[in-house]
Every structure is written in C-alpha cells, then in structure tokens.
C-alpha atoms as a PDB file:
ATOM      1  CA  UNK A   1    -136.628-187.911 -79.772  1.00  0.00           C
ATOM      2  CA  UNK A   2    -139.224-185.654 -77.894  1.00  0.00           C
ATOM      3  CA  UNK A   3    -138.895-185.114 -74.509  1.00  0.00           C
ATOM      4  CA  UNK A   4    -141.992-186.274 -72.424  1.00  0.00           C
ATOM      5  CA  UNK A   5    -143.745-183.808 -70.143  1.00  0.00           C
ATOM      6  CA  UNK A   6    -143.706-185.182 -66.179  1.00  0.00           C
ATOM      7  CA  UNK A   7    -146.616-187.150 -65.238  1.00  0.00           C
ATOM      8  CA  UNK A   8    -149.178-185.684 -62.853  1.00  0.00           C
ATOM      9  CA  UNK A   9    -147.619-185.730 -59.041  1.00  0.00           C
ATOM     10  CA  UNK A  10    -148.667-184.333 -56.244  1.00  0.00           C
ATOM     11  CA  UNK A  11    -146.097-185.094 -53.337  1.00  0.00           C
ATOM     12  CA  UNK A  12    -147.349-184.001 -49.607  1.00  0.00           C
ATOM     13  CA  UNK A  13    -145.212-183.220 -46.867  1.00  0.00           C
ATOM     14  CA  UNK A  14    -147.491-182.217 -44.666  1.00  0.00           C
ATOM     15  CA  UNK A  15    -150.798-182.690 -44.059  1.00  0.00           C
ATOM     16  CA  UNK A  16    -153.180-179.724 -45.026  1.00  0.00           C
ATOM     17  CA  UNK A  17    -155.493-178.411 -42.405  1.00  0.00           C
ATOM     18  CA  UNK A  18    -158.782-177.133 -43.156  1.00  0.00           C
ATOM     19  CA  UNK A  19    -159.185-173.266 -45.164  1.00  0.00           C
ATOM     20  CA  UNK A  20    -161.708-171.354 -46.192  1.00  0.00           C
ATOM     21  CA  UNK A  21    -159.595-169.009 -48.700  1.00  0.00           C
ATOM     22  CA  UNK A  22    -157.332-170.057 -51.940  1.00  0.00           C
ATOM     23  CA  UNK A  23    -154.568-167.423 -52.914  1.00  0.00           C
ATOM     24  CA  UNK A  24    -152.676-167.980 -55.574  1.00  0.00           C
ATOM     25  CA  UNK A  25    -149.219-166.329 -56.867  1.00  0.00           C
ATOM     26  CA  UNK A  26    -150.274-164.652 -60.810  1.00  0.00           C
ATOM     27  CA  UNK A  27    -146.823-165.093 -62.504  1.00  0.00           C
ATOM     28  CA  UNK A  28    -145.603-168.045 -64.004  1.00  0.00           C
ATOM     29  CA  UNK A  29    -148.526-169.861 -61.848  1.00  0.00           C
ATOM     30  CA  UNK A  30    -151.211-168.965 -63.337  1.00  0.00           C
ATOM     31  CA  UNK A  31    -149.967-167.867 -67.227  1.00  0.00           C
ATOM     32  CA  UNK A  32    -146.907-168.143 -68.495  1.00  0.00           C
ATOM     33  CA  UNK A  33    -145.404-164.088 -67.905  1.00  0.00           C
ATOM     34  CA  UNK A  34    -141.970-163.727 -69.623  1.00  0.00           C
ATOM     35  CA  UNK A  35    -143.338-163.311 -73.047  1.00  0.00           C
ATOM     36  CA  UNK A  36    -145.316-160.966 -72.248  1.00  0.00           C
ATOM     37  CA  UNK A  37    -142.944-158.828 -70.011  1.00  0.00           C
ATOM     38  CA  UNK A  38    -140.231-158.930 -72.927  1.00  0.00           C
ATOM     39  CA  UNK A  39    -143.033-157.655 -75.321  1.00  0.00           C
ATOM     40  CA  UNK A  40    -143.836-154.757 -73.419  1.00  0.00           C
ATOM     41  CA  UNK A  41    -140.112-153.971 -72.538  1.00  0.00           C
ATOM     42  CA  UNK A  42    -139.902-153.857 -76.331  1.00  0.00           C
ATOM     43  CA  UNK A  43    -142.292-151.925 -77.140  1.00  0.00           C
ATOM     44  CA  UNK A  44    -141.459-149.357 -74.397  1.00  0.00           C
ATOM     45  CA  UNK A  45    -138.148-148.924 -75.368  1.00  0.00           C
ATOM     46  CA  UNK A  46    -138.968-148.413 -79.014  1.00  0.00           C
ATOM     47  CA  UNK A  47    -141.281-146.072 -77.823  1.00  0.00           C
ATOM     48  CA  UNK A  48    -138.433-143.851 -75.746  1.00  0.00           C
ATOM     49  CA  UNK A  49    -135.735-144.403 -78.790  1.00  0.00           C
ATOM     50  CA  UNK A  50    -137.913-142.995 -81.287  1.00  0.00           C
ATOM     51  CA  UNK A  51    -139.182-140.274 -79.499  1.00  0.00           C
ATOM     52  CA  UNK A  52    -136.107-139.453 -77.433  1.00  0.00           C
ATOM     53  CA  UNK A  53    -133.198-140.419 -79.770  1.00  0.00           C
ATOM     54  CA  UNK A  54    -130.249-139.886 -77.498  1.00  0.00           C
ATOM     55  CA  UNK A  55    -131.607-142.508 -75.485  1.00  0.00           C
ATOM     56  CA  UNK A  56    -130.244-144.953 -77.930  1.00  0.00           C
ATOM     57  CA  UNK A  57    -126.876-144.740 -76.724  1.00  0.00           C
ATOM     58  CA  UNK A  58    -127.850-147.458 -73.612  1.00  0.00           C
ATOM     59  CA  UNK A  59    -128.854-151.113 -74.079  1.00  0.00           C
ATOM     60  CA  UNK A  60    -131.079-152.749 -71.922  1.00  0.00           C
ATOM     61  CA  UNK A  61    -128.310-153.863 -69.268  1.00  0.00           C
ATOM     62  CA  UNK A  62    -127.749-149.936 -69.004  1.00  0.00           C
ATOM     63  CA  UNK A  63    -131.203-149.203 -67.976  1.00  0.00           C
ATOM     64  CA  UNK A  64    -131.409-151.880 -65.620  1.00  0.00           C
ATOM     65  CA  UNK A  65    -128.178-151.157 -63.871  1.00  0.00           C
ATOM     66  CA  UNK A  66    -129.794-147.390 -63.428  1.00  0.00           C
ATOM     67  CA  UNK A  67    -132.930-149.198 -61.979  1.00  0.00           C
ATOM     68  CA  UNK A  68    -130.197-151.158 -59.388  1.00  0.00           C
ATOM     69  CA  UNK A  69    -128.961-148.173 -58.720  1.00  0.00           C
ATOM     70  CA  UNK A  70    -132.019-146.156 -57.462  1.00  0.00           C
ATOM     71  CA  UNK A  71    -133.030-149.094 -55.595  1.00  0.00           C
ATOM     72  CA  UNK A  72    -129.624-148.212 -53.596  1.00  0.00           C
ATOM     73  CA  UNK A  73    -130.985-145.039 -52.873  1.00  0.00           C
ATOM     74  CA  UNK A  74    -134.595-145.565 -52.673  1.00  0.00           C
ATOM     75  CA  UNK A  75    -134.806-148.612 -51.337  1.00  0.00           C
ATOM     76  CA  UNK A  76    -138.680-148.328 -51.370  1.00  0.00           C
ATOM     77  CA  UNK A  77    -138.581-148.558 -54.664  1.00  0.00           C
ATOM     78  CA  UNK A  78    -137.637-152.560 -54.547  1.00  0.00           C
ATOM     79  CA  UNK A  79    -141.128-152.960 -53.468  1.00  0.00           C
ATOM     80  CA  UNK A  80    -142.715-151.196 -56.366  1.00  0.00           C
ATOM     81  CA  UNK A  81    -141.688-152.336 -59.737  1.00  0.00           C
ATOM     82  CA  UNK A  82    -144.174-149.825 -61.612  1.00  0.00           C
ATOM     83  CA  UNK A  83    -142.552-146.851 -59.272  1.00  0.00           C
ATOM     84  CA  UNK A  84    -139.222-147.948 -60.225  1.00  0.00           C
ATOM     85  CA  UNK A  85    -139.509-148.407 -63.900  1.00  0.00           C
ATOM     86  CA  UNK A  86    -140.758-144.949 -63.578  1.00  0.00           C
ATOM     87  CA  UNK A  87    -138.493-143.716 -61.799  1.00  0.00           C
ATOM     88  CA  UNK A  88    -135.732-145.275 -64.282  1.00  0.00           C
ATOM     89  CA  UNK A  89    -137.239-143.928 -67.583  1.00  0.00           C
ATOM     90  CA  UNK A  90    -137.270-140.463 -65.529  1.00  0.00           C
ATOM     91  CA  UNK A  91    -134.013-140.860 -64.378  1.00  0.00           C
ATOM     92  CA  UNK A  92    -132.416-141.938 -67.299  1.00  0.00           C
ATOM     93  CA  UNK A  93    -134.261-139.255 -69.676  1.00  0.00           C
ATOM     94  CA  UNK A  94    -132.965-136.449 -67.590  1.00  0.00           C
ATOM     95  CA  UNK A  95    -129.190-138.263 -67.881  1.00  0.00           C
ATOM     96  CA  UNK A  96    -129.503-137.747 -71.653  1.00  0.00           C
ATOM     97  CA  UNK A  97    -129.779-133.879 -71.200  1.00  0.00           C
ATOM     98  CA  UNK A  98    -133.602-134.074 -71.396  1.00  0.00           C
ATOM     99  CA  UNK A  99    -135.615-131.254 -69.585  1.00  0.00           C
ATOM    100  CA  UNK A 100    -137.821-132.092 -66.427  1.00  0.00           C
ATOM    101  CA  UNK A 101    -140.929-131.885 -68.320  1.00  0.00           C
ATOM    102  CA  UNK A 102    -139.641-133.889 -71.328  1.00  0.00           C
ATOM    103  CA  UNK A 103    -138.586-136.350 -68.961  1.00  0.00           C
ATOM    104  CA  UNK A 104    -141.585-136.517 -66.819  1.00  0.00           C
ATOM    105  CA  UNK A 105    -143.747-136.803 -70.015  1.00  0.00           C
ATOM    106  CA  UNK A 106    -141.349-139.902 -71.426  1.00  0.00           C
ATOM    107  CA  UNK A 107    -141.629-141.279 -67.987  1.00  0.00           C
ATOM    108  CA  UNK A 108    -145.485-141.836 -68.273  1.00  0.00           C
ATOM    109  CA  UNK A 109    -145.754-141.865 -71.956  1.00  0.00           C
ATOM    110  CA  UNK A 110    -143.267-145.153 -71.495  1.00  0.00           C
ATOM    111  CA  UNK A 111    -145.466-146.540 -68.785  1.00  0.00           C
ATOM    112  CA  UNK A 112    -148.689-146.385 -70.859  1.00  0.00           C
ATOM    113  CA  UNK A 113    -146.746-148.132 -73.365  1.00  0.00           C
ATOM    114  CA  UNK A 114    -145.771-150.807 -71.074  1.00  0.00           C
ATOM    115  CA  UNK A 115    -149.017-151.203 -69.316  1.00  0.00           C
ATOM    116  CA  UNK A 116    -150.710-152.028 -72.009  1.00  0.00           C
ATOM    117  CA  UNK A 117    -148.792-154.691 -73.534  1.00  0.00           C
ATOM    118  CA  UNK A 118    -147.814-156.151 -70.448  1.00  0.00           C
ATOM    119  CA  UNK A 119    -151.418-156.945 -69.437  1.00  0.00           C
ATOM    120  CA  UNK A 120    -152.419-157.718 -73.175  1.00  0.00           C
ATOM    121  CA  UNK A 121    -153.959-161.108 -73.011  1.00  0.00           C
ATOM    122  CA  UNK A 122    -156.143-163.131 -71.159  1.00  0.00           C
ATOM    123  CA  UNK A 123    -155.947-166.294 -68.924  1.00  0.00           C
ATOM    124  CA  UNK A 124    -156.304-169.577 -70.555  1.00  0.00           C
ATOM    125  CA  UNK A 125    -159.501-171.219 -70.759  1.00  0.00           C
ATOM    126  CA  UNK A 126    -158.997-174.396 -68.952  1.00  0.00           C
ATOM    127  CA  UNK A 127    -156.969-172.199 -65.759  1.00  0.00           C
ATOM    128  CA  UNK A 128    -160.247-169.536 -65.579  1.00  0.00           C
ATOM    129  CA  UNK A 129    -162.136-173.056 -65.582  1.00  0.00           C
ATOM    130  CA  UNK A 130    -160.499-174.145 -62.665  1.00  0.00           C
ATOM    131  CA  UNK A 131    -160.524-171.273 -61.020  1.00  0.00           C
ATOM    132  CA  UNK A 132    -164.557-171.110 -61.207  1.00  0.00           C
ATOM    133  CA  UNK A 133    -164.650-174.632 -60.079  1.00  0.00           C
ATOM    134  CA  UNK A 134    -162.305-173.692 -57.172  1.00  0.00           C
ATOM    135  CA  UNK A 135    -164.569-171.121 -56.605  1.00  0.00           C
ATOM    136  CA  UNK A 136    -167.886-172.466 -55.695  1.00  0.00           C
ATOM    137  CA  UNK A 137    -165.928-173.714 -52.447  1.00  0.00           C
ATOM    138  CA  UNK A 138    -163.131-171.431 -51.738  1.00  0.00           C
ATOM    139  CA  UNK A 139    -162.534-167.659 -51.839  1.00  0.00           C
ATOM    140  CA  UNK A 140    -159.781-167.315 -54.202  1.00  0.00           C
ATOM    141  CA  UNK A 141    -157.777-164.296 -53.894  1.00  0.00           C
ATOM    142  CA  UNK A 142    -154.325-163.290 -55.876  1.00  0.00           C
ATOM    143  CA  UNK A 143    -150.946-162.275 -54.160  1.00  0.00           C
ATOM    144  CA  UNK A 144    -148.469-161.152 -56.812  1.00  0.00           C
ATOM    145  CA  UNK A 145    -144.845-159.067 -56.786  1.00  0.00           C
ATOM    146  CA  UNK A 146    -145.804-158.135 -60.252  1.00  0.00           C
ATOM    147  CA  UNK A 147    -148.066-155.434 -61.574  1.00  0.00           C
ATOM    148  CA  UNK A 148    -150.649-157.265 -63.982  1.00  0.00           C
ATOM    149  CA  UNK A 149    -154.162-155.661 -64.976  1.00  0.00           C
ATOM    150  CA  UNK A 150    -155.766-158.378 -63.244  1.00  0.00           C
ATOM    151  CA  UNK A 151    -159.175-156.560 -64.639  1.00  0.00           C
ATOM    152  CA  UNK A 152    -158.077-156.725 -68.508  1.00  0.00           C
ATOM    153  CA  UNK A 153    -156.802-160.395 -68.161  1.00  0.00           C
ATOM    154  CA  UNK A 154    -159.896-161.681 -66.631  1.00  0.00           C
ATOM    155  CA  UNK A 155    -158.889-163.043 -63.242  1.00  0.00           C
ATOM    156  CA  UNK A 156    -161.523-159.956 -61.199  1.00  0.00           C
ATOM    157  CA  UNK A 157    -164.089-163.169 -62.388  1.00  0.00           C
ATOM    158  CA  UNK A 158    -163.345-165.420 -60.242  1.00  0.00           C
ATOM    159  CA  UNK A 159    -160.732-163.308 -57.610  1.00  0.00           C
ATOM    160  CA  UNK A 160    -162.432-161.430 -54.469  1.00  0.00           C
ATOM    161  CA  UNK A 161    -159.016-158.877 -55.032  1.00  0.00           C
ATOM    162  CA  UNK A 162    -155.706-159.136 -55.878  1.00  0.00           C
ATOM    163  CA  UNK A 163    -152.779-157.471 -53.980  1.00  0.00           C
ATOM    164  CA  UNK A 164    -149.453-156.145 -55.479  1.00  0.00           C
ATOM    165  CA  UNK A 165    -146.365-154.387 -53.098  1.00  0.00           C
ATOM    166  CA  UNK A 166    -146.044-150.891 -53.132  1.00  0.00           C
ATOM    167  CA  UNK A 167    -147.163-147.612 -50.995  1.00  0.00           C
ATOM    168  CA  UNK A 168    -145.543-149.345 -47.880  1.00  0.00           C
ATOM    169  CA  UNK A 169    -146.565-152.845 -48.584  1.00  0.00           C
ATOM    170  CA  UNK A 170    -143.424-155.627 -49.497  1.00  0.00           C
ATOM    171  CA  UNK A 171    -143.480-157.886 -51.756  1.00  0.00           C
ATOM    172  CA  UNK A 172    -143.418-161.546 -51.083  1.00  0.00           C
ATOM    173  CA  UNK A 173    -141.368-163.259 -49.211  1.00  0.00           C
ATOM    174  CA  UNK A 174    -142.371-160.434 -46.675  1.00  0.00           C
ATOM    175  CA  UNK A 175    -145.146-161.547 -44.974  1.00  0.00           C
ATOM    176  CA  UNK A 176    -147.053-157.999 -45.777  1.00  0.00           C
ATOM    177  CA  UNK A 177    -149.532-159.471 -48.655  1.00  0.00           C
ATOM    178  CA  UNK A 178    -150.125-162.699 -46.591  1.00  0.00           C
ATOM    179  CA  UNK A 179    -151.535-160.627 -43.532  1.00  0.00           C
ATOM    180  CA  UNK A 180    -153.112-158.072 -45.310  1.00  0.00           C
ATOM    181  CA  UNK A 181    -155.113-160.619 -47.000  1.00  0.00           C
ATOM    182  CA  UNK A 182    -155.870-162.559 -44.365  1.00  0.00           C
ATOM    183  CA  UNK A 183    -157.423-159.680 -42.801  1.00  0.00           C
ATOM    184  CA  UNK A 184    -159.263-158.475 -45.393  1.00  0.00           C
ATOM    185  CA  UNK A 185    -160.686-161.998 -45.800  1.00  0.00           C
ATOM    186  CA  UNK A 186    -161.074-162.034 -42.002  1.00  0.00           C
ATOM    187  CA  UNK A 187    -159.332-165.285 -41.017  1.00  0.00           C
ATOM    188  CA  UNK A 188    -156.337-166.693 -39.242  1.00  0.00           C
ATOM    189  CA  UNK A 189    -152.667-167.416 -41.475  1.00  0.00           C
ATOM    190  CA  UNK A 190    -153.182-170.939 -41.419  1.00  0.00           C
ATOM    191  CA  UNK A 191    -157.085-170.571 -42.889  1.00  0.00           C
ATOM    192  CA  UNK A 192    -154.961-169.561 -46.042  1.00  0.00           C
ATOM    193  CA  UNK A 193    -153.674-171.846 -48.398  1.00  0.00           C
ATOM    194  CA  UNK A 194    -151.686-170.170 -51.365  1.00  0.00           C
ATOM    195  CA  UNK A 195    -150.335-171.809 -54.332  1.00  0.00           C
ATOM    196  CA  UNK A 196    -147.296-170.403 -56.112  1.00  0.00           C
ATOM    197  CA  UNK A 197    -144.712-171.078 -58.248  1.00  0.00           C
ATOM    198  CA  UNK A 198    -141.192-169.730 -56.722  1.00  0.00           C
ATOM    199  CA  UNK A 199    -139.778-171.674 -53.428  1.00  0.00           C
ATOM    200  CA  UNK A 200    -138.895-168.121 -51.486  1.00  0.00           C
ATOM    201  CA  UNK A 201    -141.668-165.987 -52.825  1.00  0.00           C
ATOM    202  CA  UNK A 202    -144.687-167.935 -52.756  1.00  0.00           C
ATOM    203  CA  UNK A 203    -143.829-171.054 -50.642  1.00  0.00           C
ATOM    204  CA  UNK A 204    -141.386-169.400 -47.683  1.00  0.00           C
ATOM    205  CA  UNK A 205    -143.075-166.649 -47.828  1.00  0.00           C
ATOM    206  CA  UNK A 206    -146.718-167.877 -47.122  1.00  0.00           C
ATOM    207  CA  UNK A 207    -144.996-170.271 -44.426  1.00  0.00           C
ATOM    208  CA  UNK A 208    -142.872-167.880 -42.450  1.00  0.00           C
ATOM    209  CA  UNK A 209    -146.657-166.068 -42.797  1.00  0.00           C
ATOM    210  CA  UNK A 210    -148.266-168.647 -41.045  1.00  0.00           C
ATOM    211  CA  UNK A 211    -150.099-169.730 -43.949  1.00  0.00           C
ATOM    212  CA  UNK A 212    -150.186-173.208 -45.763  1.00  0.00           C
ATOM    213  CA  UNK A 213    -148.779-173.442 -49.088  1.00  0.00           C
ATOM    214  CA  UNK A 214    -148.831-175.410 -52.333  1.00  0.00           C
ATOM    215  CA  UNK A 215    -145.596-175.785 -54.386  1.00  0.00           C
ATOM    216  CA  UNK A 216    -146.672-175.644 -58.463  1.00  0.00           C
ATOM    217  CA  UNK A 217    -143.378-177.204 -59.829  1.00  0.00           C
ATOM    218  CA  UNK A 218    -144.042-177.792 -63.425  1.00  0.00           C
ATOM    219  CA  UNK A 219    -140.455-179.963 -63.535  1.00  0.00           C
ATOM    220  CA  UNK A 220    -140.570-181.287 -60.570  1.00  0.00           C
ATOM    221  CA  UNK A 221    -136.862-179.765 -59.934  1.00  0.00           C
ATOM    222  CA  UNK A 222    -135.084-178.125 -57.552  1.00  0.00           C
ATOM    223  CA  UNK A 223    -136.418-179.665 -54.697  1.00  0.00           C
ATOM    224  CA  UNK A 224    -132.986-180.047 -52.712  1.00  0.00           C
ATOM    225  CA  UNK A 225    -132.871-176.415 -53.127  1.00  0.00           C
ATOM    226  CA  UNK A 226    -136.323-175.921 -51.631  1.00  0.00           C
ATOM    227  CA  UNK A 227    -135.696-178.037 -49.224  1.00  0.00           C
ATOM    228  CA  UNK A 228    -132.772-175.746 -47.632  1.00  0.00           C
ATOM    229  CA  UNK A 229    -135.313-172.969 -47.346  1.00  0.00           C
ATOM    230  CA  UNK A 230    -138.672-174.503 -46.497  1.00  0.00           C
ATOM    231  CA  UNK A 231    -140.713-177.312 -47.238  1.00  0.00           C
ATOM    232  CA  UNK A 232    -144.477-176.664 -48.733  1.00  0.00           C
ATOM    233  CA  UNK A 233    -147.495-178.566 -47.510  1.00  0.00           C
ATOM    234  CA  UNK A 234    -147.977-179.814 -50.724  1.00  0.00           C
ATOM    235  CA  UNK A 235    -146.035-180.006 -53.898  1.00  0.00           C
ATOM    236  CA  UNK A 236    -147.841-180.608 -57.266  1.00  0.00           C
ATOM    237  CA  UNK A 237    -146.519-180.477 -61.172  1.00  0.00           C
ATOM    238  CA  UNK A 238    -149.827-179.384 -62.633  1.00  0.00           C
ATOM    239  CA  UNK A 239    -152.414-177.196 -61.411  1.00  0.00           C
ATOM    240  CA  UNK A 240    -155.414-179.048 -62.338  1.00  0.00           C
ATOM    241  CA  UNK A 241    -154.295-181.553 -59.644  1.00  0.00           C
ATOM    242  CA  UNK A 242    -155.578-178.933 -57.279  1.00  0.00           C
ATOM    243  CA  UNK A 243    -158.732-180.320 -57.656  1.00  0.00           C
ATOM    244  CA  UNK A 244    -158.122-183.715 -56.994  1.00  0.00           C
ATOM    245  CA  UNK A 245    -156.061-182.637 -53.307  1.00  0.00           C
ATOM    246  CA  UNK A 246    -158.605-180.287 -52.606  1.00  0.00           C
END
C-alpha cells in the first residue's frame, strides 16, 4: 500500500499583520538541497583523491571532524560554510605532507569543483511560478545559511537579493540576515514575513527578529517540538497555499 501525501493545511496561530516584503529560506523550502549537496561533496572529493592520492587515507567523517575542529578555533568560520570547507580542504591537504602552494591550489581547485555542482540545476517550474505571482504584490527576497548560486538556479528573476552569513554576518537563527534585510528593503521587522522550512532557523529566528513567519512543514510533524521553541504565525504543508493565505 502507498502512503498518501498530507492534504493541503494551513494552520494559523496568529494572525498575520500587514507586509510589504516576502523572504523566503532557499534550502529544503524552495528545492529539495540534499541531492545536490551529496553530488557535489562527491565530486569534490574525487576530485582531491585523484589528484592528491594520500588524501585517500580519510573518509568523509574524517574531513568533517577536521571542519569541527577549526570551527573550535575559528569560530568565525561557523558562519561561513564556503570559508570553512576551504579552510578544511587546506587544512587537511597540508596534514597529508602537501606543500602550502599544493594545498592552497587543492583548496580552490576543490571549491570550483563543488561550486559548480552544488548550484547545478534550476528551480522547478511551478515554485519560479509562484514566486512571479508572489511577486506582482510583494518584494520577495531570499535569506539562506547555505551558499547557492542563486544567479545559475534562476531565483535573481523574481528575488530583489539574496543574503548568505559570512564576513561578520551570522547565519540564521541570529537575527543578522533578518535586519540587514529589512534595512536594505527599508521597513520595520514585523513588515517582513519569511517563510522557511526549519523551526530554529527560519521560524525562531525571524521571530526573535521581530519579523512574522510562515512554517513550510511538508509532514506536518514535529510540531510539539516547535512548539517548545516558538510558535510561527502561520504553518502550511505546501507552498502553493501561500497564495491562498496571502
């Protein structure tokens, strides 16, 4: 027997004020990212083994416990994930006995490799629909932890900007994106309705901000877990259903 997907729900907790500005989370909200993260992590590391062959010795659980480990002692570099996987090629190559320049030129031969095939496809057709739609009455902006070529995967159509963490800014829950957005769209927190996937991240976050918030929970699970950290304004299983709250 086939499971059946939930049908369409939008639950409200709170009643949304008016907003003038949409932003929405890009991972896992708008496309789904793992496959596409695990491609790219592939490829880089195939990339590094063949070119750097004593790199082989490590699995992936050895290269992210490196990564853990610089974030202990550049703690700046939680807030940057393309800084720290740069950092952890770097690191790593030179571990392996490789020279400064071999391991510089790994380091951003690896990120090339990544950068590409993480930000090889393009937003589905019905989502970029909905986005235009959302568009002719709201300015729709993206707030993301994640590094995306929001350029190559179409969203700079329909998306004033998009801001990632890094060079001094946090990522999400800190309310760093949320303010910086707001005042580069030049209105108050609560003019700001974002819609995200992750209950800390996107709906905490944007709350603690100041700003209203729309829970996309594709399951509808996990609320009694939300519900210890903060509830959204809205909660909603589908994102097309944006249209019919908004």
């Amino acid at each position: 027997m086939t499971s059946q997907l939930p049908k369409p729900s939008i639950i409200q907790y709170q009643r949304l004020q008016p907003f003038s500005a949409i932003s929405f989370d890009l991972d896992d909200t708008l496309y789904n990212n793992l496959p596409y993260v695990i491609h790219a992590s592939d490829q880089l590391f195939s990339l590094i083994h063949q070119a750097y062959p004593a790199t082989t010795a490590w699995d992936f659980a050895q290269w992210q416990q490196l990564k853990h480990m610089l974030f202990t002692l550049h703690p700046e570099l939680a807030h940057d994930t393309t800084a720290a996987r740069y950092a952890m090629l770097h690191q790593g190559l030179l571990h392996f006995g490789y020279s400064e320049v071999e391991a510089s030129k790994g380091a951003q031969d690896g990120m090339a490799c990544f950068t590409h095939y993480r930000s090889n496809f393009t937003v589905d057709d019905n989502v970029m629909r909905l986005l235009e739609r959302l568009s002719q009455h709201y300015r729709l902006v993206g707030i993301t932890n994640g590094n995306v070529d929001t350029q190559r995967i179409g969203l700079d159509k329909v998306m004033q900007f998009v801001l990632h963490p890094g060079h001094g800014v946090k990522m999400k829950p800190a309310a760093d994106m949320f303010n910086l957005a707001c005042r580069q769209l030049d209105i108050k927190p609560a003019e700001l309705l974002h819609v995200g996937d992750h209950p800390l991240s996107d709906i905490a976050g944007a709350k603690m901000a100041g700003c209203q918030s729309v829970w996309l929970n594709p399951c509808m699970q996990q609320r009694h877990k939300t519900a210890q950290l903060v509830l959204p304004h809205v909660e909603i299983n589908h994102l097309d259903l944006l249209l019919e709250l908004l």
